[in-house]
C-alpha atoms as a PDB file:
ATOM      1  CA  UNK A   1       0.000   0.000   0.000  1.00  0.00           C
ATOM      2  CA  UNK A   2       1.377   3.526  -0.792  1.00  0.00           C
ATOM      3  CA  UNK A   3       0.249   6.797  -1.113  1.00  0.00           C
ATOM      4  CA  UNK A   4       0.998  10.151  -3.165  1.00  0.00           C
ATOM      5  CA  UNK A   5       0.971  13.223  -0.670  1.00  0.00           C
ATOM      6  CA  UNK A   6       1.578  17.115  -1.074  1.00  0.00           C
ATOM      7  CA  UNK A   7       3.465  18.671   1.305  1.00  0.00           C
ATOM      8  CA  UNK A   8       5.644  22.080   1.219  1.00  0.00           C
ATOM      9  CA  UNK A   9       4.948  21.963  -2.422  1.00  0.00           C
ATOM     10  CA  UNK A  10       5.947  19.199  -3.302  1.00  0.00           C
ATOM     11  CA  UNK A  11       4.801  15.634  -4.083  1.00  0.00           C
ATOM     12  CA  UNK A  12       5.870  12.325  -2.315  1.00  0.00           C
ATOM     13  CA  UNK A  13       5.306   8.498  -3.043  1.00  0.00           C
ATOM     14  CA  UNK A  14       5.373   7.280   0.629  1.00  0.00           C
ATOM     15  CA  UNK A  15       4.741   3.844   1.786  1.00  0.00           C
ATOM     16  CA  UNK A  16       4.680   2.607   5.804  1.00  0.00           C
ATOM     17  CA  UNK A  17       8.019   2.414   7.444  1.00  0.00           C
ATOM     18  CA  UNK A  18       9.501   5.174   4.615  1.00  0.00           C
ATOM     19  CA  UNK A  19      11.813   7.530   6.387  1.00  0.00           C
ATOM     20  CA  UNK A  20      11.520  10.824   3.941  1.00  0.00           C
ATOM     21  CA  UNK A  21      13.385  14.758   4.003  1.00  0.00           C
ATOM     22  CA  UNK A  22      10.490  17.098   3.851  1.00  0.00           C
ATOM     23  CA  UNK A  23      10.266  20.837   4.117  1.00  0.00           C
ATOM     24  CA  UNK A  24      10.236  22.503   7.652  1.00  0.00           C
ATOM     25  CA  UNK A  25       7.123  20.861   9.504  1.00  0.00           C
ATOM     26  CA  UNK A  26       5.813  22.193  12.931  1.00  0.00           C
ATOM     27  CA  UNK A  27       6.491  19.600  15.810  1.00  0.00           C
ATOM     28  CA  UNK A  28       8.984  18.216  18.269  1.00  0.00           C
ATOM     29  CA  UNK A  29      11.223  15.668  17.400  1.00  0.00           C
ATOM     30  CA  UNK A  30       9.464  12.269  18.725  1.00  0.00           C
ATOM     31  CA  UNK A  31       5.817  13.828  18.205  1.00  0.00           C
ATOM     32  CA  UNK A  32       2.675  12.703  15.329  1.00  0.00           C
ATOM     33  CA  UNK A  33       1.942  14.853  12.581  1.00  0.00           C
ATOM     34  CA  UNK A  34      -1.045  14.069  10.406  1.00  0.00           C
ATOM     35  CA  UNK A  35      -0.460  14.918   6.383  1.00  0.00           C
ATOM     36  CA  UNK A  36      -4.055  15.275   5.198  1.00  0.00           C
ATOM     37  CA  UNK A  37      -3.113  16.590   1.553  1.00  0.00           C
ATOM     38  CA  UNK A  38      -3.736  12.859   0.123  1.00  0.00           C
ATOM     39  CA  UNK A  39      -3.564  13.024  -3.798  1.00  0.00           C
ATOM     40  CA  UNK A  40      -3.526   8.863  -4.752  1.00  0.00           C
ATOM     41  CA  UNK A  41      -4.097   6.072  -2.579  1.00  0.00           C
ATOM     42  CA  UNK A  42      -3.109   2.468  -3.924  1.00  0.00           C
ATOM     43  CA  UNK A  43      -3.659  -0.790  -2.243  1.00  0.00           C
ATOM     44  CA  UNK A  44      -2.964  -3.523  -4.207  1.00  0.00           C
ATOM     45  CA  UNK A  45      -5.223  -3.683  -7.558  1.00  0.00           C
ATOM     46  CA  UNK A  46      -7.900  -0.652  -5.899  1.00  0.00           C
ATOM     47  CA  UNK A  47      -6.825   2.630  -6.867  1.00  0.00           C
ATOM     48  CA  UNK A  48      -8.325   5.991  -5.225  1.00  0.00           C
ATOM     49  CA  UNK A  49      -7.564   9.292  -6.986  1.00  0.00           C
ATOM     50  CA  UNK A  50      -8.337  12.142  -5.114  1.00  0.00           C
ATOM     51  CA  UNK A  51      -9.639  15.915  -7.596  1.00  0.00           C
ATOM     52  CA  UNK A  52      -7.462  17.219  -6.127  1.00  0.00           C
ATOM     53  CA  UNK A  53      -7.428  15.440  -2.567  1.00  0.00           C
ATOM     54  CA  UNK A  54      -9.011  12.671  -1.021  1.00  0.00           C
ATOM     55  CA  UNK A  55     -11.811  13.707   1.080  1.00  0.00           C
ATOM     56  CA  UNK A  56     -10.990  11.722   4.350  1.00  0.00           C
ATOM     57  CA  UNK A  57      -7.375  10.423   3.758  1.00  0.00           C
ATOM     58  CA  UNK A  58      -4.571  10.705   5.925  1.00  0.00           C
ATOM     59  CA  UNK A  59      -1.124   9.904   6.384  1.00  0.00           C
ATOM     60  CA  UNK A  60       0.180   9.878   9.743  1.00  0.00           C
ATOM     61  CA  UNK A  61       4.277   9.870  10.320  1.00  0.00           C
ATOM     62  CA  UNK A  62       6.461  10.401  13.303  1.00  0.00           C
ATOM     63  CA  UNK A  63       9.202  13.575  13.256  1.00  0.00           C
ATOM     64  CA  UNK A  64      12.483  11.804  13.540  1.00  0.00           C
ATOM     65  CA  UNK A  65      14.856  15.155  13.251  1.00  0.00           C
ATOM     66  CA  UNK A  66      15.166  18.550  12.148  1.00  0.00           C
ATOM     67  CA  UNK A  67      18.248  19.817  10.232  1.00  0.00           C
ATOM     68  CA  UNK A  68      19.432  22.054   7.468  1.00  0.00           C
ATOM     69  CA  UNK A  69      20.521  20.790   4.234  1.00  0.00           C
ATOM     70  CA  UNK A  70      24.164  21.969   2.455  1.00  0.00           C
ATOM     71  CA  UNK A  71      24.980  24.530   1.658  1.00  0.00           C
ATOM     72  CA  UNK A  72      23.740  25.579  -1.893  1.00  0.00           C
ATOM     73  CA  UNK A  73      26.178  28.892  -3.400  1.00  0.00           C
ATOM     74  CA  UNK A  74      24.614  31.036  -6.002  1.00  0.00           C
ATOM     75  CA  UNK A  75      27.028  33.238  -8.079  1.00  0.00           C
ATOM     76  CA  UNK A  76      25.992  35.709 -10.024  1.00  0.00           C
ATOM     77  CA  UNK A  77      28.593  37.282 -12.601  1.00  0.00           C
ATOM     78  CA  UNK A  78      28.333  39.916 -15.586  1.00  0.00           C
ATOM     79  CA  UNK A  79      31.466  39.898 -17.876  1.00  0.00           C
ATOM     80  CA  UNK A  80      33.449  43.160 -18.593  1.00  0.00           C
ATOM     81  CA  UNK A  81      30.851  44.913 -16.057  1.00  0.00           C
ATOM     82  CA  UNK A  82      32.279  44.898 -12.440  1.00  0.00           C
ATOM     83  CA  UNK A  83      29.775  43.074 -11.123  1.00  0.00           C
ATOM     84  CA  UNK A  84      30.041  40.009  -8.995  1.00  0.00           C
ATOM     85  CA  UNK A  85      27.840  38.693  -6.517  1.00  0.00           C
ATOM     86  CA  UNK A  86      27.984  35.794  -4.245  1.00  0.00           C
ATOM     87  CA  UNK A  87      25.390  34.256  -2.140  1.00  0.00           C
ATOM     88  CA  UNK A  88      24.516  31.161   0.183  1.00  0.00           C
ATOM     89  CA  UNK A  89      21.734  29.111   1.556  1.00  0.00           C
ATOM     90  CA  UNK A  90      20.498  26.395   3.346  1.00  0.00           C
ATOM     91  CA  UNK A  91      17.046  24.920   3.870  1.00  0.00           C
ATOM     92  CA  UNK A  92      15.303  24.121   6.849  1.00  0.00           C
ATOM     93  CA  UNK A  93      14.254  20.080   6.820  1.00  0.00           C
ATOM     94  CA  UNK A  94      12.081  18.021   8.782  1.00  0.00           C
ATOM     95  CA  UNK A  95      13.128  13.990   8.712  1.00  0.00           C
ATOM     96  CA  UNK A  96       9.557  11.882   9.138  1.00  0.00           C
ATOM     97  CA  UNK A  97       8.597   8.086   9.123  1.00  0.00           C
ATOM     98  CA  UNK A  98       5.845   7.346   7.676  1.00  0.00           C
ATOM     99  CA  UNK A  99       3.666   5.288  10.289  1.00  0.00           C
ATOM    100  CA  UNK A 100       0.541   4.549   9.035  1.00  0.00           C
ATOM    101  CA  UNK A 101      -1.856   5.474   5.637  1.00  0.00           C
ATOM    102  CA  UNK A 102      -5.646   5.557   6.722  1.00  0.00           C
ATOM    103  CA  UNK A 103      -8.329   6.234   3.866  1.00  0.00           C
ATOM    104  CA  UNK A 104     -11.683   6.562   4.971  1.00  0.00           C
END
């Protein structure tokens, strides 16, 4: 059984037991979180598409750690003009396990 969910923009095939990086969630380390956003549901040979969600569906998953990912540099450079510019960043993460998919 897996399931397609939306969370900080994004999309995610998740499964039970899946350990995933997602964007910054709210929530201790150790606590639930429930991801109602629920695009596809699969089990086995039934398949429930949601327009856009699933009315009823959620996915609930365990916060394992926060962190920030590397560092990404952006460089910005204009030939012949002077002009040189040099930036960094790193996003916030939120590490999850995926504990259980509920429909209905």
């Amino acid at each position: 059984m897996y399931a397609v969910i939306k969370t900080g923009g994004k999309q995610y095939k998740v499964a039970a037991g899946d350990k995933l990086k997602v964007e910054k969630l709210a929530g201790d380390v150790g606590s639930t979180v429930v991801l109602d956003k629920v695009l596809v549901i699969t089990d086995g040979d039934n398949t429930t598409i949601g327009a856009p969600i699933i009315a009823g569906a959620k996915v609930n998953a365990t916060v394992v750690s926060h962190g920030r990912a590397d560092k990404v540099m952006i460089f910005k450079f204009r030939r012949r003009k002077h002009y040189r510019k040099t930036q960094g960043h790193r996003q916030s993460f939120t590490e999850i396990q995926i504990d259980k998919i509920a429909a209905k």
